[in-house]
Protein backbone atom coordinates (compact mmCIF):
# COMPACT_ATOMS: atom_id res chain seq x y z
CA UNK A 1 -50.59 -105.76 -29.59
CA UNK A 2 -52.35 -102.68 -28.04
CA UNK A 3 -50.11 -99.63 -27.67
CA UNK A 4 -50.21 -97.96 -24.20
CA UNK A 5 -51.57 -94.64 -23.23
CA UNK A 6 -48.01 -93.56 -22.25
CA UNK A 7 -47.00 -94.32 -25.85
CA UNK A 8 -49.61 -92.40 -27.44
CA UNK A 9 -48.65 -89.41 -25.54
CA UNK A 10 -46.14 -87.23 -27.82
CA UNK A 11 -43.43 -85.96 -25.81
CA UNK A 12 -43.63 -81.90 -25.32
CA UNK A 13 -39.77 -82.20 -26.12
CA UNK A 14 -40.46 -83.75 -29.36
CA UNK A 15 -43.33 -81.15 -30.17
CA UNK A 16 -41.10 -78.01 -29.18
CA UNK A 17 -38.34 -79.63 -31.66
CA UNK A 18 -40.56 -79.90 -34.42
CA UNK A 19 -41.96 -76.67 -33.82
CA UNK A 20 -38.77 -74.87 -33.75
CA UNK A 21 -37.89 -77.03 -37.31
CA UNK A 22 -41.44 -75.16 -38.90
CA UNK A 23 -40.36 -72.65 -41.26
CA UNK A 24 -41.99 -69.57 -39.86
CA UNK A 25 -40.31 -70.55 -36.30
CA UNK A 26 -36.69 -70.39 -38.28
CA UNK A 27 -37.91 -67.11 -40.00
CA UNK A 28 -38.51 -65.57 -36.51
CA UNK A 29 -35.18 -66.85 -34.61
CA UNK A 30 -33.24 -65.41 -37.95
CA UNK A 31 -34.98 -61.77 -36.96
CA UNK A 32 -33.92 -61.88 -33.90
CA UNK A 33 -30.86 -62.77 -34.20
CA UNK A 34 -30.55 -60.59 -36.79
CA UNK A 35 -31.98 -57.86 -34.13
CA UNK A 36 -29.30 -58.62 -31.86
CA UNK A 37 -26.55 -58.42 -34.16
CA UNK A 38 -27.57 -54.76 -35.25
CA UNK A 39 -27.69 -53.71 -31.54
CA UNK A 40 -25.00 -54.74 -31.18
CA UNK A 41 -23.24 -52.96 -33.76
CA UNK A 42 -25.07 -49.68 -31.94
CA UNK A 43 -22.39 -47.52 -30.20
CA UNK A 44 -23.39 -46.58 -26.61
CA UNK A 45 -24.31 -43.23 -26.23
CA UNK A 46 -21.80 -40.80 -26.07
CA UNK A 47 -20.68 -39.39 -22.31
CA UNK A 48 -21.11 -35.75 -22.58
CA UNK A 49 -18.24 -34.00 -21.16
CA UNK A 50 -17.47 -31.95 -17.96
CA UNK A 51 -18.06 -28.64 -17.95
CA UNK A 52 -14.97 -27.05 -17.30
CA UNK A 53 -14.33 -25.98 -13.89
CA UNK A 54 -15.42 -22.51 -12.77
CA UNK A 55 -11.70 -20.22 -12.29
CA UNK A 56 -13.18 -18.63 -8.62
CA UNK A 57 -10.66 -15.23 -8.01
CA UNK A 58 -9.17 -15.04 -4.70
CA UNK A 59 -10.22 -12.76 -2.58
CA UNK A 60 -8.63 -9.59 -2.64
CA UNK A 61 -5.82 -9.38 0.51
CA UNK A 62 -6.68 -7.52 3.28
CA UNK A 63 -5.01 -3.85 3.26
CA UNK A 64 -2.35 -3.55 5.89
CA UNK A 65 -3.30 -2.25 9.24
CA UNK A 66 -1.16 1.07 10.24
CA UNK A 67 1.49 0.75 12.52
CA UNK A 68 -0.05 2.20 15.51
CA UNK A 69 1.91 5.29 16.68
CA UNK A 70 3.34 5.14 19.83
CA UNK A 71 1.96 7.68 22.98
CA UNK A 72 5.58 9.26 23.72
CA UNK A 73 6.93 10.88 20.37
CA UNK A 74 10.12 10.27 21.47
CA UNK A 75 9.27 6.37 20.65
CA UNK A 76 8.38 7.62 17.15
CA UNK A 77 10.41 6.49 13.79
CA UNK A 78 12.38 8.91 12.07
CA UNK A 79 10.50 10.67 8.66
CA UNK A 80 12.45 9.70 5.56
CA UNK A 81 15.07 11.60 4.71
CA UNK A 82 18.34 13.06 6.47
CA UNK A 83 19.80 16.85 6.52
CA UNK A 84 22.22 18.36 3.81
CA UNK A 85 24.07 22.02 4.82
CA UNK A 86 25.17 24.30 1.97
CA UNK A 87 26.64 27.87 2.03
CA UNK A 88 25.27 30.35 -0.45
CA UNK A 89 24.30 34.21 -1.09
CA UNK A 90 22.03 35.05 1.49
CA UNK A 91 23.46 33.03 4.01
CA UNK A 92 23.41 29.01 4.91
CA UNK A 93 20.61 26.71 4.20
CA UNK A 94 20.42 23.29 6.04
CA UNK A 95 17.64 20.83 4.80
CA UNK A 96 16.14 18.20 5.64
CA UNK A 97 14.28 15.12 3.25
CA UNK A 98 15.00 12.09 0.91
CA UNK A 99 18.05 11.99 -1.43
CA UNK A 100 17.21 13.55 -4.55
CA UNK A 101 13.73 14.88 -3.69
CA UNK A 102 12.43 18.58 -2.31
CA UNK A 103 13.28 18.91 1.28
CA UNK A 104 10.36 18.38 3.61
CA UNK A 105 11.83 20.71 6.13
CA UNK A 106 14.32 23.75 5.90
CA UNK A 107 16.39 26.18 8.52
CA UNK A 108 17.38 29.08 6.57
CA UNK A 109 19.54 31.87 7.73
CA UNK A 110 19.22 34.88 5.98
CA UNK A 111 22.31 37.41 6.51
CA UNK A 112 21.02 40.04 5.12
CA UNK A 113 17.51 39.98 6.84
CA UNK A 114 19.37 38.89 10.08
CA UNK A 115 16.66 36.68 11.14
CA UNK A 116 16.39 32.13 10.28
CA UNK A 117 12.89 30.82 8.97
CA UNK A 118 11.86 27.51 9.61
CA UNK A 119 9.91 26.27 6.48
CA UNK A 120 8.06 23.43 5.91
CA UNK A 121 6.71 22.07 2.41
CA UNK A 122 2.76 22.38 1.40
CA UNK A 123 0.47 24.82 1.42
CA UNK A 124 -0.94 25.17 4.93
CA UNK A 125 -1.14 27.97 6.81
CA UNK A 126 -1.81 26.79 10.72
CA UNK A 127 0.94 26.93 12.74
CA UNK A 128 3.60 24.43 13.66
CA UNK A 129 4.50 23.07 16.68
CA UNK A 130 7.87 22.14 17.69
CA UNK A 131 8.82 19.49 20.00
CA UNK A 132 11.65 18.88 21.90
CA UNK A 133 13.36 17.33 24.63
CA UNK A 134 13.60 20.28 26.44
CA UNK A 135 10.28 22.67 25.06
CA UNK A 136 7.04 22.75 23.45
CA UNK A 137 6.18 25.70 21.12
CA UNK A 138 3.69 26.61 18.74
CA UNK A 139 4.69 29.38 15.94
CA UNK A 140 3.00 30.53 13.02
CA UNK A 141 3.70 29.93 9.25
CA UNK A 142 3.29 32.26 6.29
CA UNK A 143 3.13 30.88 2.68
CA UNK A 144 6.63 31.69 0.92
CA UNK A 145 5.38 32.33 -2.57
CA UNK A 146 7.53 29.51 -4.33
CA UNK A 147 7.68 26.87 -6.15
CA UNK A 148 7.46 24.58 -4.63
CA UNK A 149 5.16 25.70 -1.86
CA UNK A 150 6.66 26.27 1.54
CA UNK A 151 4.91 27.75 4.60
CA UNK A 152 8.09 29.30 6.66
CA UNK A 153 8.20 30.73 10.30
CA UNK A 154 10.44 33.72 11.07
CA UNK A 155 12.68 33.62 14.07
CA UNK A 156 15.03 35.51 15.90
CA UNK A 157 19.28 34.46 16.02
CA UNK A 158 18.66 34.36 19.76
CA UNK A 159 15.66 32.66 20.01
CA UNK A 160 16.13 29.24 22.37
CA UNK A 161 13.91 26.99 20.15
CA UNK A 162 16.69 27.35 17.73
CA UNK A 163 19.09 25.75 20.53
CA UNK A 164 16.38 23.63 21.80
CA UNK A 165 16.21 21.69 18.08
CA UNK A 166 19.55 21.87 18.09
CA UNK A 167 20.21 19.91 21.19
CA UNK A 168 17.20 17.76 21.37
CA UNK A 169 17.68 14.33 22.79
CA UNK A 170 17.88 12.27 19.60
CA UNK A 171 14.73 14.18 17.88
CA UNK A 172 12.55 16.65 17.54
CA UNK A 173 8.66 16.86 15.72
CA UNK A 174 7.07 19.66 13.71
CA UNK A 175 3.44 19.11 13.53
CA UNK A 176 0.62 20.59 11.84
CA UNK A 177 -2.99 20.29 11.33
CA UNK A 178 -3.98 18.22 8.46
CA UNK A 179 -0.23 17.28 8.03
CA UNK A 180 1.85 14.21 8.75
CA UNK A 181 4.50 15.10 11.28
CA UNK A 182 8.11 15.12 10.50
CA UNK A 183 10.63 13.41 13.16
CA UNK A 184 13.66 14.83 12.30
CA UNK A 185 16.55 14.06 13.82
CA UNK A 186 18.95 16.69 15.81
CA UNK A 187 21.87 16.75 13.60
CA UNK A 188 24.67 18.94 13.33
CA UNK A 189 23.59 21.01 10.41
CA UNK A 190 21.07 22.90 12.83
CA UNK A 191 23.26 24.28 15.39
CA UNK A 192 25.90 25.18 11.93
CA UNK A 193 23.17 27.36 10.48
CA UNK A 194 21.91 28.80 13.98
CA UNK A 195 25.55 30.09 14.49
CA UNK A 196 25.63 31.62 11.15
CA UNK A 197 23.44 33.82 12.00
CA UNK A 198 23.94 34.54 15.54
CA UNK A 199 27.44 35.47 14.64
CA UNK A 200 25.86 38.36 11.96
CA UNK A 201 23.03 39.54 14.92
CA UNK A 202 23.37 42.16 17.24
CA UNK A 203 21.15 42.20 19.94
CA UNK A 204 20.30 46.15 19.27
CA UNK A 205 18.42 44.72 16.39
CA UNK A 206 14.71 45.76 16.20
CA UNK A 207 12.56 43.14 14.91
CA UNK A 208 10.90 45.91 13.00
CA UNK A 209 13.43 46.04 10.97
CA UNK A 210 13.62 42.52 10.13
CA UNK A 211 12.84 41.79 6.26
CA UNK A 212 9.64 39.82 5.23
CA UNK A 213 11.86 37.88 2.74
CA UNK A 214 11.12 34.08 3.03
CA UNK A 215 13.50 31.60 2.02
């Protein structure tokens, strides 16, 4: 019995099995599979790290803006410090300035050279000028030749500035060029040394006979 076309046709299933049984197909599917395996075994690359973050400084903080100072002086703050009175030698001494520090201001009455200097510390020569309630008044400074420095004005017993400190409402200033000004406040301790001297002056004094000792 004659066999059909269709059953002389092999079956492309049946050829791809027997081609996969041929020895060199089973050599190349063990490569590969061997191929796999090893890439497998392969450990992914490595993730390189981070670099650490960059540490950025902070900007520096602004520098404080200065207290503006106010028009009337009588509005301004007290300097640091407060006055101390003490008796000796040549007289009474009040002064004026921060606990255990040089005084920044001085009212000296000297007995002997019947006359009170005004000194303020530093080296400057230009003159000071005094305010008060009650007057305005510029007067000039010598250097006093100690140590520390001190530049010291000479007055008179009598002279009204004395009072005028003295008495001033709440405060008086002592400026000078190139200086920061003291605001000192009217304490008792001025009026005690003005009347220390005042009570050794006699009004026949000649100022030409004052000394030129500074305190």
């Amino acid at each position: 019995m004659p066999h059909s076309d269709a059953m002389r046709t092999r079956s492309p299933y049946l050829v791809g099995l027997r081609s996969l049984a041929s020895p060199l197909a089973l050599a190349r599917l063990a490569g590969l599979a061997t191929l796999a395996s090893i890439a497998g075994c392969v450990p992914p690359p490595r993730a390189e790290a981070p670099p650490p973050p960059r540490t950025v400084a902070p900007p520096p903080a602004p520098a404080p803006r200065p207290v503006p100072i106010a028009a009337d002086w009588r509005d301004w703050p007290y300097s640091p410090g407060t006055w101390v009175y003490r008796r000796d030698a040549r007289g009474s001494i009040a002064l004026f300035g921060p606990a255990n520090a040089d005084a920044s201001l001085t009212l000296r009455c000297d007995t002997s050279a019947r006359q009170v200097y005004l000194s303020r510390a530093g080296t400057t020569a230009t003159p000071l000028t005094i305010r008060t309630s009650s007057v305005t008044r510029a007067v000039s400074v010598q250097p006093t030749g100690g140590t520390p420095p001190y530049v010291a004005a000479a007055l008179m017993p009598n002279d009204s500035l004395l009072e005028a400190m003295g008495f001033s409402r709440g405060r008086f200033v002592v400026q000078q060029a190139g200086m920061p000004p003291l605001v000192v406040p009217s304490w008792a301790e001025i009026e005690r040394v003005t009347e220390d001297c005042r009570s050794s002056y006699r009004p026949s004094d000649s100022p030409g006979r004052i000394g030129r000792k500074f305190p």
